[in-house]
PDB file of N, CA and C in Angstrom:
ATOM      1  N   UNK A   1      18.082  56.874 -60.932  1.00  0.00           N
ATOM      2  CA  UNK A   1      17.579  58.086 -61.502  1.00  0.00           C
ATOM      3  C   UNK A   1      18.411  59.244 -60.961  1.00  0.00           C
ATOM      4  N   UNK A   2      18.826  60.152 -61.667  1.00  0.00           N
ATOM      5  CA  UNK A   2      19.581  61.255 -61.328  1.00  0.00           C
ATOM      6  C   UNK A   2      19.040  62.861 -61.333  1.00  0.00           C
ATOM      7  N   UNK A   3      18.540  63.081 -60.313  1.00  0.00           N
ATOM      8  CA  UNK A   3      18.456  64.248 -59.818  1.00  0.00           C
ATOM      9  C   UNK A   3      18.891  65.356 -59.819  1.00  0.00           C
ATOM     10  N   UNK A   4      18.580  66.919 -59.620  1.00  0.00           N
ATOM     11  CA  UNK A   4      19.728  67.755 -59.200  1.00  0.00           C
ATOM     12  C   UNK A   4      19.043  68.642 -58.450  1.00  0.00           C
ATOM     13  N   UNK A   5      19.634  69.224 -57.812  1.00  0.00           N
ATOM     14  CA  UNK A   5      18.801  70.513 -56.965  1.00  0.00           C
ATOM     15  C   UNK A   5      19.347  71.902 -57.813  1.00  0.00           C
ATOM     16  N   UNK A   6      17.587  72.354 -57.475  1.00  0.00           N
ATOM     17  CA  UNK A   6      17.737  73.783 -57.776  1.00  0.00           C
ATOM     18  C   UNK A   6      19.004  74.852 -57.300  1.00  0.00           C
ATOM     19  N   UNK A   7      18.470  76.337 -57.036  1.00  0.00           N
ATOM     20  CA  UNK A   7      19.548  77.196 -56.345  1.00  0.00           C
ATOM     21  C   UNK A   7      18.563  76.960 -54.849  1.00  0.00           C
ATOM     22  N   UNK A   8      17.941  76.659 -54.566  1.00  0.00           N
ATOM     23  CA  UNK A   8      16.820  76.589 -53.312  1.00  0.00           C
ATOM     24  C   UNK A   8      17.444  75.441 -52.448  1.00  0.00           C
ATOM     25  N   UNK A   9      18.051  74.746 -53.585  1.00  0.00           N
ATOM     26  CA  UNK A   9      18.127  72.977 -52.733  1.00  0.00           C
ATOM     27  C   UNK A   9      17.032  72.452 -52.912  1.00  0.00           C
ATOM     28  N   UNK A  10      16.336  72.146 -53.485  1.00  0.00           N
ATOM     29  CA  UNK A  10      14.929  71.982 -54.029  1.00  0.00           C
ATOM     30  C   UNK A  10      15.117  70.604 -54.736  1.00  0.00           C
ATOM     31  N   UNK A  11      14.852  69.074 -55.152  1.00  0.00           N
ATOM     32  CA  UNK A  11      14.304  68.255 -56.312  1.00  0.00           C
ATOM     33  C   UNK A  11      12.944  68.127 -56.403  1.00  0.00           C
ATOM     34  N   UNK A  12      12.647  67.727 -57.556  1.00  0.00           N
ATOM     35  CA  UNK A  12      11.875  67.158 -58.543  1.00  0.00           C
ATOM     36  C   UNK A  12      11.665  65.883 -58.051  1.00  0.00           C
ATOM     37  N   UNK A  13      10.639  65.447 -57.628  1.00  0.00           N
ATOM     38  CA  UNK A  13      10.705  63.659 -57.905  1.00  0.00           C
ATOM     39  C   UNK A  13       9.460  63.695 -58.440  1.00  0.00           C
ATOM     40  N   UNK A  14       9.508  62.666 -59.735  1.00  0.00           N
ATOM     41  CA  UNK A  14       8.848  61.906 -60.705  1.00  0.00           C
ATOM     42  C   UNK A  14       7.595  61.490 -60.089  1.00  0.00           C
ATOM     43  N   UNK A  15       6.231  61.679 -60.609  1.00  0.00           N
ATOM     44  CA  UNK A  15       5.243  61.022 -60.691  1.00  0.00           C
ATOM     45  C   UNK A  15       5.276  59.502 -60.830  1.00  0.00           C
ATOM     46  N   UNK A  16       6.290  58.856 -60.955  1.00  0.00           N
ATOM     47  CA  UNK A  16       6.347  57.627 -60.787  1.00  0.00           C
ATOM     48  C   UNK A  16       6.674  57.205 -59.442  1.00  0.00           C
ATOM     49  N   UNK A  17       7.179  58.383 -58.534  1.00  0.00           N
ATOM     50  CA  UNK A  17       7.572  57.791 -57.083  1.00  0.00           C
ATOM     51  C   UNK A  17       6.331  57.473 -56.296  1.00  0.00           C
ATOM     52  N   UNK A  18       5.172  57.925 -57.119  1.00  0.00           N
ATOM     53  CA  UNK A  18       4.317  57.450 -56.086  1.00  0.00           C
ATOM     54  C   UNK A  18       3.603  58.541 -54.908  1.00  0.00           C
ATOM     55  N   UNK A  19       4.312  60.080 -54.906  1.00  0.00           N
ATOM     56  CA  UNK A  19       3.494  60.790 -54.058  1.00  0.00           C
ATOM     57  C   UNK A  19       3.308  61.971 -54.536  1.00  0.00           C
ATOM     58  N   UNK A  20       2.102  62.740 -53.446  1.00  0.00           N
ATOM     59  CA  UNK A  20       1.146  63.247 -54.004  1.00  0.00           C
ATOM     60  C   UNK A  20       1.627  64.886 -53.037  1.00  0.00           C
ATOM     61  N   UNK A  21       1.040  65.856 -53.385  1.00  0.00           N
ATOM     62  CA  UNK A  21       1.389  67.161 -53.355  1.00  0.00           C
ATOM     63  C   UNK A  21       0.805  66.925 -51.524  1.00  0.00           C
ATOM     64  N   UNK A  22       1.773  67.454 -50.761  1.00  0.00           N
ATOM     65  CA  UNK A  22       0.787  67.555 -49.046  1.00  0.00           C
ATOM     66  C   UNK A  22       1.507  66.006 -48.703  1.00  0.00           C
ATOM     67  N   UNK A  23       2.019  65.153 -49.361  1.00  0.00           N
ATOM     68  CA  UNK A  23       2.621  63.950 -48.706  1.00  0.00           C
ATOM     69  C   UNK A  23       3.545  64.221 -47.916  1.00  0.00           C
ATOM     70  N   UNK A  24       3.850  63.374 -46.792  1.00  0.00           N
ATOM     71  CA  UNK A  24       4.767  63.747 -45.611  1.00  0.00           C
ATOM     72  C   UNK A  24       6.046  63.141 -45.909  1.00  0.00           C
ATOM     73  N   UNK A  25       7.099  63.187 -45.662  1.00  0.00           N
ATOM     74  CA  UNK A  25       8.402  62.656 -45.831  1.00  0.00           C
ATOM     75  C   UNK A  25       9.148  62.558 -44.760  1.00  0.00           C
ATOM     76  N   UNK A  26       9.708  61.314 -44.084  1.00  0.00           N
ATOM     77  CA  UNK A  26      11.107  61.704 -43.010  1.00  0.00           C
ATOM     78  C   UNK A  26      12.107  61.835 -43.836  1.00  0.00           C
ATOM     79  N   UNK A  27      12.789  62.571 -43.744  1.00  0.00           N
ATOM     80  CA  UNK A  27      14.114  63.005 -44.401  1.00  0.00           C
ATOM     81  C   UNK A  27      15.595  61.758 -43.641  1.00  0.00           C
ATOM     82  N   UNK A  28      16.329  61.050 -43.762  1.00  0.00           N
ATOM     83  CA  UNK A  28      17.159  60.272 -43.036  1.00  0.00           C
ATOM     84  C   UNK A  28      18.581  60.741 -43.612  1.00  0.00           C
ATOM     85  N   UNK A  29      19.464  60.986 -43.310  1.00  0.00           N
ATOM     86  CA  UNK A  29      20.775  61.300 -43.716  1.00  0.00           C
ATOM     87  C   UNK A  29      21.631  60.513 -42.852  1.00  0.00           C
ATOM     88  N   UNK A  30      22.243  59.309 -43.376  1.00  0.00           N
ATOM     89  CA  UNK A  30      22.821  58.016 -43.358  1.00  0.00           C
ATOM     90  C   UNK A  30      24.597  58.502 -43.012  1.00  0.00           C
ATOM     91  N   UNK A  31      25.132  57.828 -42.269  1.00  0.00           N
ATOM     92  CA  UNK A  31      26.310  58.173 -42.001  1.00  0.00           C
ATOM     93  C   UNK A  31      27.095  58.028 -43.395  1.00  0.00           C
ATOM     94  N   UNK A  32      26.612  57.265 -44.297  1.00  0.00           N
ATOM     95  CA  UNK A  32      27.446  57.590 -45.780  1.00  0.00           C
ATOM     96  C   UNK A  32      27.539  58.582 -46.198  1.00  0.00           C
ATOM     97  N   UNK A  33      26.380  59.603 -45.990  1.00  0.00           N
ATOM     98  CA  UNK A  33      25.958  60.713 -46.983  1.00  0.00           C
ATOM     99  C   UNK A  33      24.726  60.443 -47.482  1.00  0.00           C
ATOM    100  N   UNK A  34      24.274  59.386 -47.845  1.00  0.00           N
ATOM    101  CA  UNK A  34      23.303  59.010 -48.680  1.00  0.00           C
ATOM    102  C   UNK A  34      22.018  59.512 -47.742  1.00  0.00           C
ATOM    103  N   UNK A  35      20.723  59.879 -48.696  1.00  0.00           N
ATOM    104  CA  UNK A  35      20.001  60.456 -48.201  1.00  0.00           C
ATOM    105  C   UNK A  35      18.709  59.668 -48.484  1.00  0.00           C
ATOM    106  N   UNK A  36      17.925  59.345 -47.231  1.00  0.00           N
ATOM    107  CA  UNK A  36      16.031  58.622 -48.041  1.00  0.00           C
ATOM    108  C   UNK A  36      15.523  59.369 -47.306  1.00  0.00           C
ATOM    109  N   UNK A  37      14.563  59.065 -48.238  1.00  0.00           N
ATOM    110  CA  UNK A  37      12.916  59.893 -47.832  1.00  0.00           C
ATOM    111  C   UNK A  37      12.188  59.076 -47.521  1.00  0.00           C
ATOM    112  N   UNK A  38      11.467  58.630 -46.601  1.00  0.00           N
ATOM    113  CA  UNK A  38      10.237  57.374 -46.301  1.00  0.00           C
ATOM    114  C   UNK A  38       9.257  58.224 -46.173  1.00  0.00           C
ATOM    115  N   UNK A  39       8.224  57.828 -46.783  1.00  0.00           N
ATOM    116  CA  UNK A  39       7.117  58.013 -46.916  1.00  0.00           C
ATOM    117  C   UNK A  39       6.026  57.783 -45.150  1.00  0.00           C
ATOM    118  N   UNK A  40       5.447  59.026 -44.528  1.00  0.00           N
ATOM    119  CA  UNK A  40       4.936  58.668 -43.505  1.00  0.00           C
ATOM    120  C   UNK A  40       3.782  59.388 -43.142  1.00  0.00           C
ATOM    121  N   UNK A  41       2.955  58.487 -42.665  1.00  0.00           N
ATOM    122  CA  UNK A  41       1.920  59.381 -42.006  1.00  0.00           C
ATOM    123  C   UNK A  41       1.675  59.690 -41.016  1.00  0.00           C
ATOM    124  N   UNK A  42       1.727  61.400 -40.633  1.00  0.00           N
ATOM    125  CA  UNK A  42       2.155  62.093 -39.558  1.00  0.00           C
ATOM    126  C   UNK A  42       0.566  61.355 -38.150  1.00  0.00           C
ATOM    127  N   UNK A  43       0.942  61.064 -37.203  1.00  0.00           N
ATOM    128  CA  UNK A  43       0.312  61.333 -36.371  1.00  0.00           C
ATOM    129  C   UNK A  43      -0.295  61.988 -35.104  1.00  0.00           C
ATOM    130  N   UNK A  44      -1.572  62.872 -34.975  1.00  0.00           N
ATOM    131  CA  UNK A  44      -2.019  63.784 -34.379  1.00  0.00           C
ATOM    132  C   UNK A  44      -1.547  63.644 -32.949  1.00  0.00           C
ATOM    133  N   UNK A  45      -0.572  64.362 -32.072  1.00  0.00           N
ATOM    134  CA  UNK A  45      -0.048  64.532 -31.009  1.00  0.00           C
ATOM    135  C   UNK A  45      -0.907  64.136 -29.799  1.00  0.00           C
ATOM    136  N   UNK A  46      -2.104  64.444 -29.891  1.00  0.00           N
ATOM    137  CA  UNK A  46      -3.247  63.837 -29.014  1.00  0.00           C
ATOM    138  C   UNK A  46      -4.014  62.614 -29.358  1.00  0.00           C
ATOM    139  N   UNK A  47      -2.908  61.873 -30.260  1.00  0.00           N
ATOM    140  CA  UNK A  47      -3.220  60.545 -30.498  1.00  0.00           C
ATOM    141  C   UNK A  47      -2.154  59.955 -30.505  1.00  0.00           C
ATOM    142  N   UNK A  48      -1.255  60.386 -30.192  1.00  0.00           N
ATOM    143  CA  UNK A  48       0.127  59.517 -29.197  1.00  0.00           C
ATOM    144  C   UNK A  48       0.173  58.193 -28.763  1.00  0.00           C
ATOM    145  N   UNK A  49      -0.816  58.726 -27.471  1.00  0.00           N
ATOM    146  CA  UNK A  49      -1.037  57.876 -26.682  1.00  0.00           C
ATOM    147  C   UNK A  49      -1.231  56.076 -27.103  1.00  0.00           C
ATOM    148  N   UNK A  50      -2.112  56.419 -28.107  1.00  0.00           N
ATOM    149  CA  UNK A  50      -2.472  54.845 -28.693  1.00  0.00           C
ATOM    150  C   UNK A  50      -1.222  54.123 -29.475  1.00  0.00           C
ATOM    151  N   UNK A  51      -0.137  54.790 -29.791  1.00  0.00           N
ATOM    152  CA  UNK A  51       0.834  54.178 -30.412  1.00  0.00           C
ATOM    153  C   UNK A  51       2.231  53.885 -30.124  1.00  0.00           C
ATOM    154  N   UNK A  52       2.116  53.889 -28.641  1.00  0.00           N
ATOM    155  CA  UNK A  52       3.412  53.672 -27.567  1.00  0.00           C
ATOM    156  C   UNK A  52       2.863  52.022 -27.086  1.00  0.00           C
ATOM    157  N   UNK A  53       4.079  51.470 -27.372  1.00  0.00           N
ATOM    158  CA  UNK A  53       4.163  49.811 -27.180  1.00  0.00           C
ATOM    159  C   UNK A  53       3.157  49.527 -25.882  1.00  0.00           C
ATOM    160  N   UNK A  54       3.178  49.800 -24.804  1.00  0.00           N
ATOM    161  CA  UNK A  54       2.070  49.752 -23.939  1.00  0.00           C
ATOM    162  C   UNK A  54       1.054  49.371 -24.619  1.00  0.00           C
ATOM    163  N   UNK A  55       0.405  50.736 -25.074  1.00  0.00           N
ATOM    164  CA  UNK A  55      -0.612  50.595 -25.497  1.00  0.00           C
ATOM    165  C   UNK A  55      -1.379  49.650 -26.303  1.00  0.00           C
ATOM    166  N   UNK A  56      -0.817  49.486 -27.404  1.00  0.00           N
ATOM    167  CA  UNK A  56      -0.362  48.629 -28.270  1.00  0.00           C
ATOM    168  C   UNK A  56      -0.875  47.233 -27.883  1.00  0.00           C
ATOM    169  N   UNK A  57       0.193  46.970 -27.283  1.00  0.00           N
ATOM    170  CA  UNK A  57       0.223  45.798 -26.617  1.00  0.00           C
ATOM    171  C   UNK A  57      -1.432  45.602 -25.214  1.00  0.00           C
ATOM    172  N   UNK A  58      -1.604  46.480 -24.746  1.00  0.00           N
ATOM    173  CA  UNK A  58      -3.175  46.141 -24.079  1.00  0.00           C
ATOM    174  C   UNK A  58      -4.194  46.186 -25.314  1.00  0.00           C
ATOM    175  N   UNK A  59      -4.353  46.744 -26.534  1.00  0.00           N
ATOM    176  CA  UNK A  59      -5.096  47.042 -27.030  1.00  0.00           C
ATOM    177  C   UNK A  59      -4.964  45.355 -27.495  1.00  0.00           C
ATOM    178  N   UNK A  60      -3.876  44.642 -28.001  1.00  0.00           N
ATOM    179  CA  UNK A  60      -3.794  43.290 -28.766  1.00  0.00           C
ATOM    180  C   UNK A  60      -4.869  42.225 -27.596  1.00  0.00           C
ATOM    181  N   UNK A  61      -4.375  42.581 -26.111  1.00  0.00           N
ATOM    182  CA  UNK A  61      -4.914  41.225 -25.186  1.00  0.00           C
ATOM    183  C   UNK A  61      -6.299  41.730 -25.179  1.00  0.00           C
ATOM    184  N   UNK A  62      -7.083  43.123 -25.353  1.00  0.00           N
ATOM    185  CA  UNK A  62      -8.323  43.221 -25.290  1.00  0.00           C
ATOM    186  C   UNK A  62      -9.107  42.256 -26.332  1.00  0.00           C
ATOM    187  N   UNK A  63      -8.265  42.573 -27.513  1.00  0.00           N
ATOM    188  CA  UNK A  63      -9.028  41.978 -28.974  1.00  0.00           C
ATOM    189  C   UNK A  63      -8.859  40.611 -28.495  1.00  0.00           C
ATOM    190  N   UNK A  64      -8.081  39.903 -27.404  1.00  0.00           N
ATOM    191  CA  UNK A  64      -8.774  38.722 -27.380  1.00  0.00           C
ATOM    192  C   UNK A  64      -8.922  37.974 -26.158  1.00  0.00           C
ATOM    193  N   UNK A  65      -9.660  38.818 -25.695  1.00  0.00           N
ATOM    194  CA  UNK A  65     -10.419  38.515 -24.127  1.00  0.00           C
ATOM    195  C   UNK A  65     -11.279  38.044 -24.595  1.00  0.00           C
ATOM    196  N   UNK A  66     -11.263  36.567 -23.429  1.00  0.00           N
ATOM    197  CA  UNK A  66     -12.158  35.434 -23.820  1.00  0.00           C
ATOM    198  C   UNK A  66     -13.066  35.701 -23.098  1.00  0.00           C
ATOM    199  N   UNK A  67     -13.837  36.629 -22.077  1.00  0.00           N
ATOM    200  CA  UNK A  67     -14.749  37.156 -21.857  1.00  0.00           C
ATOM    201  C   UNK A  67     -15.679  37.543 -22.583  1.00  0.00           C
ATOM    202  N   UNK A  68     -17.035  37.203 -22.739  1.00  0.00           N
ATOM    203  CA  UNK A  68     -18.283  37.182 -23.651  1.00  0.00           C
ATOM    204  C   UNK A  68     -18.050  39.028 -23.213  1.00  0.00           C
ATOM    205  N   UNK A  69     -19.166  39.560 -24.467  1.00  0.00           N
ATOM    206  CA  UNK A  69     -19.196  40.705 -24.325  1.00  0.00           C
ATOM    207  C   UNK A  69     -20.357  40.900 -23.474  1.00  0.00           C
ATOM    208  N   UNK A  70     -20.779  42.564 -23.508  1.00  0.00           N
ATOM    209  CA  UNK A  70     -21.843  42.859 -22.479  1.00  0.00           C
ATOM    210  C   UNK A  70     -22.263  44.007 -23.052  1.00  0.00           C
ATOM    211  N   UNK A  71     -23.937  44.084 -23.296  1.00  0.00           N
ATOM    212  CA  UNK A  71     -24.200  45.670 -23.430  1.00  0.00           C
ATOM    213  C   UNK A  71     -24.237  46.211 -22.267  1.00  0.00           C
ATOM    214  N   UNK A  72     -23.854  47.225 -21.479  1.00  0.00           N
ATOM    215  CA  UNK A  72     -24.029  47.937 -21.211  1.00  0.00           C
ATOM    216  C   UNK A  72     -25.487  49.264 -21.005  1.00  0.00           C
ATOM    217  N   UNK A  73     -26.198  49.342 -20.013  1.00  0.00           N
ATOM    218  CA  UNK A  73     -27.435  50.144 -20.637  1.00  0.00           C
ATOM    219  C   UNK A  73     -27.391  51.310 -19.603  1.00  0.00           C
ATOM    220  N   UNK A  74     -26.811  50.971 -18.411  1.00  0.00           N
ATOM    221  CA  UNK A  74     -27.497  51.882 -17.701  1.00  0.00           C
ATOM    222  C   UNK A  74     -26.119  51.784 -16.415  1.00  0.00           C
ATOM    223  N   UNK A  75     -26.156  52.683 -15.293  1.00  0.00           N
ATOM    224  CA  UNK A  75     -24.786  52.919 -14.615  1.00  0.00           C
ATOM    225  C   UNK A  75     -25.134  51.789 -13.492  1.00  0.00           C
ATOM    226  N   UNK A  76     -26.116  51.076 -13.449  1.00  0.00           N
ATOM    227  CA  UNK A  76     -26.242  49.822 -12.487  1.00  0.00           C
ATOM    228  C   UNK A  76     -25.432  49.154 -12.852  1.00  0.00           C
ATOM    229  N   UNK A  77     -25.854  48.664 -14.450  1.00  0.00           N
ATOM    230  CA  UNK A  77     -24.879  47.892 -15.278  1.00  0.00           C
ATOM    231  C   UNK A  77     -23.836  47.670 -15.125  1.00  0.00           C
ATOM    232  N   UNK A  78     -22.958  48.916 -15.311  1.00  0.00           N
ATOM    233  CA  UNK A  78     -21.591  49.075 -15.257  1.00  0.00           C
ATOM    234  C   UNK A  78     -21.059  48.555 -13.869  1.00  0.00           C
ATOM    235  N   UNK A  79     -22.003  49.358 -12.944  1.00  0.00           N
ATOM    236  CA  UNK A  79     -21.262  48.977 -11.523  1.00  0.00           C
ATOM    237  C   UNK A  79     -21.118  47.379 -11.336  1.00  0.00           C
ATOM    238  N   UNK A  80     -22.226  46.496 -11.547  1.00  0.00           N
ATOM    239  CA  UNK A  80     -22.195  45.229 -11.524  1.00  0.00           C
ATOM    240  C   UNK A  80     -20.950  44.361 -12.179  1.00  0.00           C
ATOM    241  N   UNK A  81     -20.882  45.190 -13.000  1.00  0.00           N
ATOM    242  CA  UNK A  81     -19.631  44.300 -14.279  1.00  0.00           C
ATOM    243  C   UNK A  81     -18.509  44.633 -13.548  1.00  0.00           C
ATOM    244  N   UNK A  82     -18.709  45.915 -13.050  1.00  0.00           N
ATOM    245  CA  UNK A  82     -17.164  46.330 -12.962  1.00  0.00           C
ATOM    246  C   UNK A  82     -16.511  45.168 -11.395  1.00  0.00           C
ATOM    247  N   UNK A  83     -17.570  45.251 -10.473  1.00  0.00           N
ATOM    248  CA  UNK A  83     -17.797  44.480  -9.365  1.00  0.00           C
ATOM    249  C   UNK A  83     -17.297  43.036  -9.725  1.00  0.00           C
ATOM    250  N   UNK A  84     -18.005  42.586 -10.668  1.00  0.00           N
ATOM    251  CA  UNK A  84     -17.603  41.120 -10.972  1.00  0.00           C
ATOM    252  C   UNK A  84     -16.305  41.224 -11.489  1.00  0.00           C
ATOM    253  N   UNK A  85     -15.891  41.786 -12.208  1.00  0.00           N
ATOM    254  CA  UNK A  85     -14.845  41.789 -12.802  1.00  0.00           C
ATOM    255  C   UNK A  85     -13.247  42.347 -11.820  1.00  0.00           C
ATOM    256  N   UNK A  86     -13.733  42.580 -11.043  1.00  0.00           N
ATOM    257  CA  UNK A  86     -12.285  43.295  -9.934  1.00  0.00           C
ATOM    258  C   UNK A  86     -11.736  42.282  -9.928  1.00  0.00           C
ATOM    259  N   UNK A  87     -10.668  42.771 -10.421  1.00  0.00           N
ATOM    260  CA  UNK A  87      -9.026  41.703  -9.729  1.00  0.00           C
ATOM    261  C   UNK A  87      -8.826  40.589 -10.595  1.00  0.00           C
ATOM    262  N   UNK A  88      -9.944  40.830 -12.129  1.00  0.00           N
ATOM    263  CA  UNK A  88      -9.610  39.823 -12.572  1.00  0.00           C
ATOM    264  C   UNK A  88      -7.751  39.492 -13.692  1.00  0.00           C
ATOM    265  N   UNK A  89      -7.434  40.920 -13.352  1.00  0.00           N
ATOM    266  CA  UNK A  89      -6.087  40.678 -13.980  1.00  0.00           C
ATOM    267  C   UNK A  89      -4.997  39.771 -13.624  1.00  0.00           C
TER     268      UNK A  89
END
């Protein structure tokens, strides 16, 4: 499909590409020249944290800790669990 830019530097892309007015774009400019747009969704700076490989990666071994679960009710509770549970890494 062939494009052109305005006097702004500005295109047009087609309702067939698929996005919507407020959609985010990384812009990539390729050592050819050639230029893409990927489609992305921005994430909130104080939600960082959860998406650095670390994280990531503890969040995967939680989802499958073979440890039964536990409600929780009261701060006895906690202390007990937490007690049993020391050092179990």
């Amino acid at each position: 499909m062939l494009v052109q830019t305005d006097a702004r530097r500005r295109i047009t892309l087609p309702p067939s590409a698929g996005l919507n007015p407020g959609d985010a774009l990384d812009l990539e400019i390729l050592e050819d020249g050639r230029i893409m747009l990927i489609p992305v969704e921005p994430v909130p700076r104080h939600q960082l944290w959860a998406w650095t490989t670390e994280s990531k990666e503890a969040i995967s071994a939680s989802l499958t800790d073979p440890r039964p679960s536990i409600t929780v009710e009261s701060a006895q509770d906690a202390a007990a669990i937490a007690t049993r549970w020391a050092g179990e890494d």
